[in-house]
N, C-alpha and C. Protein backbone atom coordinates (compact mmCIF):
# COMPACT_ATOMS: atom_id res chain seq x y z
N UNK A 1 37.36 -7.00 22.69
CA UNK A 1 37.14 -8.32 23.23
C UNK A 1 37.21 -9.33 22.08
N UNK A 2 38.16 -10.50 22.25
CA UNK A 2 38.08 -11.38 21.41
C UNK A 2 37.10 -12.75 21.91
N UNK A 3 36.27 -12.82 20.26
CA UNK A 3 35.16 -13.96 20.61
C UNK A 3 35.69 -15.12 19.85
N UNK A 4 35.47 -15.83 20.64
CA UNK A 4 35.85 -17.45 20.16
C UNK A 4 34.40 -18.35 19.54
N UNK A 5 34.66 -18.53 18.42
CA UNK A 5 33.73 -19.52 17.85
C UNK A 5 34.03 -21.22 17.64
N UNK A 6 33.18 -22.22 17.75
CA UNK A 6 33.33 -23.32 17.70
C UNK A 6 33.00 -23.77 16.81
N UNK A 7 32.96 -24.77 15.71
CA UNK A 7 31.79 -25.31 14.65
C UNK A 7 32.69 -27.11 14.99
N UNK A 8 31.29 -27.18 15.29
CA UNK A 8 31.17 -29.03 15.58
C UNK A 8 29.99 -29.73 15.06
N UNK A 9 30.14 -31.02 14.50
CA UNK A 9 28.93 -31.74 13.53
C UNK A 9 27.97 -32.09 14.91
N UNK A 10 27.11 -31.97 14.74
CA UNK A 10 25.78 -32.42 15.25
C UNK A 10 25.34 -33.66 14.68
N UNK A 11 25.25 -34.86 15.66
CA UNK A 11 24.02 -36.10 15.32
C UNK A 11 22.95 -36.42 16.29
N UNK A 12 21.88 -37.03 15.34
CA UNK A 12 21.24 -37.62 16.15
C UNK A 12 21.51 -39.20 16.94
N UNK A 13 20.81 -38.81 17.92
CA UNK A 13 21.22 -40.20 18.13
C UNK A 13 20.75 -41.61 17.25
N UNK A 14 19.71 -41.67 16.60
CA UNK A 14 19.35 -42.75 15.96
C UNK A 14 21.08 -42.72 14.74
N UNK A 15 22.08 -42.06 14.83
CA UNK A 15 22.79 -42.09 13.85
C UNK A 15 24.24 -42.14 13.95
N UNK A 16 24.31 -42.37 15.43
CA UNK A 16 25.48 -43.11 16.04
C UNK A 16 26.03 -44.44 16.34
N UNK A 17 27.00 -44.72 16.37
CA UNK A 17 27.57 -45.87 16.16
C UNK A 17 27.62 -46.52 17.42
N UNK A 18 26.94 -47.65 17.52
CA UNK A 18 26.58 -48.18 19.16
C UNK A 18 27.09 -48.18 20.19
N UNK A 19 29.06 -47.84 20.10
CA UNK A 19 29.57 -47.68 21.45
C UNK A 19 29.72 -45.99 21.45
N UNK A 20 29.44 -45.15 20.98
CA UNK A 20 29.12 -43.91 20.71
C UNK A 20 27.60 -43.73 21.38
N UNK A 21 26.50 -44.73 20.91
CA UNK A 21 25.43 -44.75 21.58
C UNK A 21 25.29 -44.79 22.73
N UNK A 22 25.92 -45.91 23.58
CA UNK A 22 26.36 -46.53 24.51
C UNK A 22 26.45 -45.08 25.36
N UNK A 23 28.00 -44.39 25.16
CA UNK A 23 28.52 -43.54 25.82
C UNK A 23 27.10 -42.57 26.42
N UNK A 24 26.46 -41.66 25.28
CA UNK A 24 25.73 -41.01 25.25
C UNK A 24 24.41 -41.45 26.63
N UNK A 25 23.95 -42.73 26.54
CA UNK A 25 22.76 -43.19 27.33
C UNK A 25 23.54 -43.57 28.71
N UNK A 26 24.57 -43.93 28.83
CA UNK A 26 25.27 -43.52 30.26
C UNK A 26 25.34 -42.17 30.54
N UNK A 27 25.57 -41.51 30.16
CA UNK A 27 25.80 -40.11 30.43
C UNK A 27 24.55 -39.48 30.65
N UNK A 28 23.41 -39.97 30.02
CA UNK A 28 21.82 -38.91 30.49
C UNK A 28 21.83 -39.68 31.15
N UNK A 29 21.69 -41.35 32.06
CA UNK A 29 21.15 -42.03 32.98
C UNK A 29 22.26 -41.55 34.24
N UNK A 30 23.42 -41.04 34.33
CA UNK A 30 24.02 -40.61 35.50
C UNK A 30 23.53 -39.45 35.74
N UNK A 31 23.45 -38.56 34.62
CA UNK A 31 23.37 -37.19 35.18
C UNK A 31 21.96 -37.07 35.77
N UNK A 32 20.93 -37.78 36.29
CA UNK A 32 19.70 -37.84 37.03
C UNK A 32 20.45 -37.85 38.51
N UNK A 33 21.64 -38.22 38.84
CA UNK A 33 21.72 -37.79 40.31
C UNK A 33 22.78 -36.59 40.29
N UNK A 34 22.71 -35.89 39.32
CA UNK A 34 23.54 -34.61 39.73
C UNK A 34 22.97 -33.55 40.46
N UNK A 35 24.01 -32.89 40.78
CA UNK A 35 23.31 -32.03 42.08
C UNK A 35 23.67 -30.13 41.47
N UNK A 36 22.70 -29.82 40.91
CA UNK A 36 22.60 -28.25 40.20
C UNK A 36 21.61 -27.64 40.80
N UNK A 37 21.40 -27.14 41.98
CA UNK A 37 20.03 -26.61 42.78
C UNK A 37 20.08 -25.38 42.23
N UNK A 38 20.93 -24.58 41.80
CA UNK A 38 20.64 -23.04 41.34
C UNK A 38 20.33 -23.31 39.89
N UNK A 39 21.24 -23.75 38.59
CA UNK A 39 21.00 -23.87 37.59
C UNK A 39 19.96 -24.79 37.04
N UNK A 40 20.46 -25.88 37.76
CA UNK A 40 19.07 -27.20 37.24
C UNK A 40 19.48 -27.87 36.00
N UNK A 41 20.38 -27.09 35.74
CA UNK A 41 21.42 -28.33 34.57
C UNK A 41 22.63 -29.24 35.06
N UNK A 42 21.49 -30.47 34.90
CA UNK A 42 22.29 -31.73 35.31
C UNK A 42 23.25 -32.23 34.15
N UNK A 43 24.49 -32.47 34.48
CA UNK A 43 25.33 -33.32 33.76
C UNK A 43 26.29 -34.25 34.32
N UNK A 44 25.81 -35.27 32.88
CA UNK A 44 26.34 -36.48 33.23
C UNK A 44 28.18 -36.42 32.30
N UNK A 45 28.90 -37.49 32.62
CA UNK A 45 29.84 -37.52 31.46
C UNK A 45 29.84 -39.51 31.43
N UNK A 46 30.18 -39.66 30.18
CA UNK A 46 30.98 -41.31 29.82
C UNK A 46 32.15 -40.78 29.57
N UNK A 47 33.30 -41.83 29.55
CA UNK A 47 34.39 -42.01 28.74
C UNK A 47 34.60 -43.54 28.67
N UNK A 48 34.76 -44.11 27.71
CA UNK A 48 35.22 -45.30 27.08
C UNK A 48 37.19 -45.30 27.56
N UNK A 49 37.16 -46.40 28.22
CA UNK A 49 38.27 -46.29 28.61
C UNK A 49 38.89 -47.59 27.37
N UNK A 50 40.19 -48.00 27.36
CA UNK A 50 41.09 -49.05 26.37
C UNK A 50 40.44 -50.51 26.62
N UNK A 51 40.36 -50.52 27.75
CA UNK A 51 39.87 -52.09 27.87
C UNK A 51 38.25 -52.64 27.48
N UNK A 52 37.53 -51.23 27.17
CA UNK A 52 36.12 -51.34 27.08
C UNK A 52 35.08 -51.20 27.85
N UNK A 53 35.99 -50.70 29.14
CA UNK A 53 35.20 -50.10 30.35
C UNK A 53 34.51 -48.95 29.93
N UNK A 54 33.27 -48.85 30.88
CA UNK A 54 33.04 -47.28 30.77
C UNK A 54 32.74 -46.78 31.98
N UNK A 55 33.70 -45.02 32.10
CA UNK A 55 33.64 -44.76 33.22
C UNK A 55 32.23 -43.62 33.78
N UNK A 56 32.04 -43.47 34.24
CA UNK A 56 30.92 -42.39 34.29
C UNK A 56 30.78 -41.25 35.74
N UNK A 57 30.38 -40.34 35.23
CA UNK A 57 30.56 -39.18 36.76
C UNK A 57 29.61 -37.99 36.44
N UNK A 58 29.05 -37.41 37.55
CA UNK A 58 28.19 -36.03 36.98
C UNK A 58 28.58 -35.11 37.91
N UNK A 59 28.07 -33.83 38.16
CA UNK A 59 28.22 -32.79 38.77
C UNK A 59 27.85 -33.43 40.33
N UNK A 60 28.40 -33.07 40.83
CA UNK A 60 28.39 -33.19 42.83
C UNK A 60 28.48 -32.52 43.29
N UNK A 61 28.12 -32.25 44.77
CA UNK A 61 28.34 -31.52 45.71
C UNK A 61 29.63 -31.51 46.33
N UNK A 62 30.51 -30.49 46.67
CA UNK A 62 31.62 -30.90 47.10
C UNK A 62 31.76 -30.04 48.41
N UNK A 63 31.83 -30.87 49.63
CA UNK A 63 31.48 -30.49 51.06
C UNK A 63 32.83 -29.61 51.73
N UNK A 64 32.67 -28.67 51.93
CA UNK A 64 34.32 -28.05 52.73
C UNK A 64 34.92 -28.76 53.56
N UNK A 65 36.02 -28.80 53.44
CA UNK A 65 36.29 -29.58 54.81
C UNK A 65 36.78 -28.58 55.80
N UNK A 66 37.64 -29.28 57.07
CA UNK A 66 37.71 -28.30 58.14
C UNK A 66 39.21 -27.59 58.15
N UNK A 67 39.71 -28.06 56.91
CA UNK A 67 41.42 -27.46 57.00
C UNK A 67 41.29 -26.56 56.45
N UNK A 68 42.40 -25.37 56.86
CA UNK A 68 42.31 -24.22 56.19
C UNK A 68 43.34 -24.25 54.72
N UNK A 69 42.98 -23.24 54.04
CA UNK A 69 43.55 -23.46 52.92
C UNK A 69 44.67 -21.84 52.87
């Protein structure tokens, strides 16, 4: 079995750069309506879009519908 390793810098937040900050405090304030009833890990996401928007989305429920697949 091949294992894959990652190495990525870690910050705190007091040590990010304010639209970096920004991103981060959208992302824990969405992910409070995510929907994880088995795990219970809620997540949120930001992305900073070109114009300076920011977009935001978390985990949902996604309902079947009635067509077959």
């Amino acid at each position: 079995m091949k294992v894959f390793q990652f190495s990525y810098p870690v910050y705190a937040k007091a040590d990010l750069p304010t639209h970096l900050l920004n991103l981060v405090l959208e992302a824990e304030a969405i992910s409070t309506n995510a929907y994880a009833p088995y795990s219970n890990f809620n997540v949120g996401a930001a992305l900073l879009l070109g114009n300076g928007t920011i977009a935001v989305s978390y985990t949902h429920l996604t309902l079947p519908t009635n067509r077959e697949v």
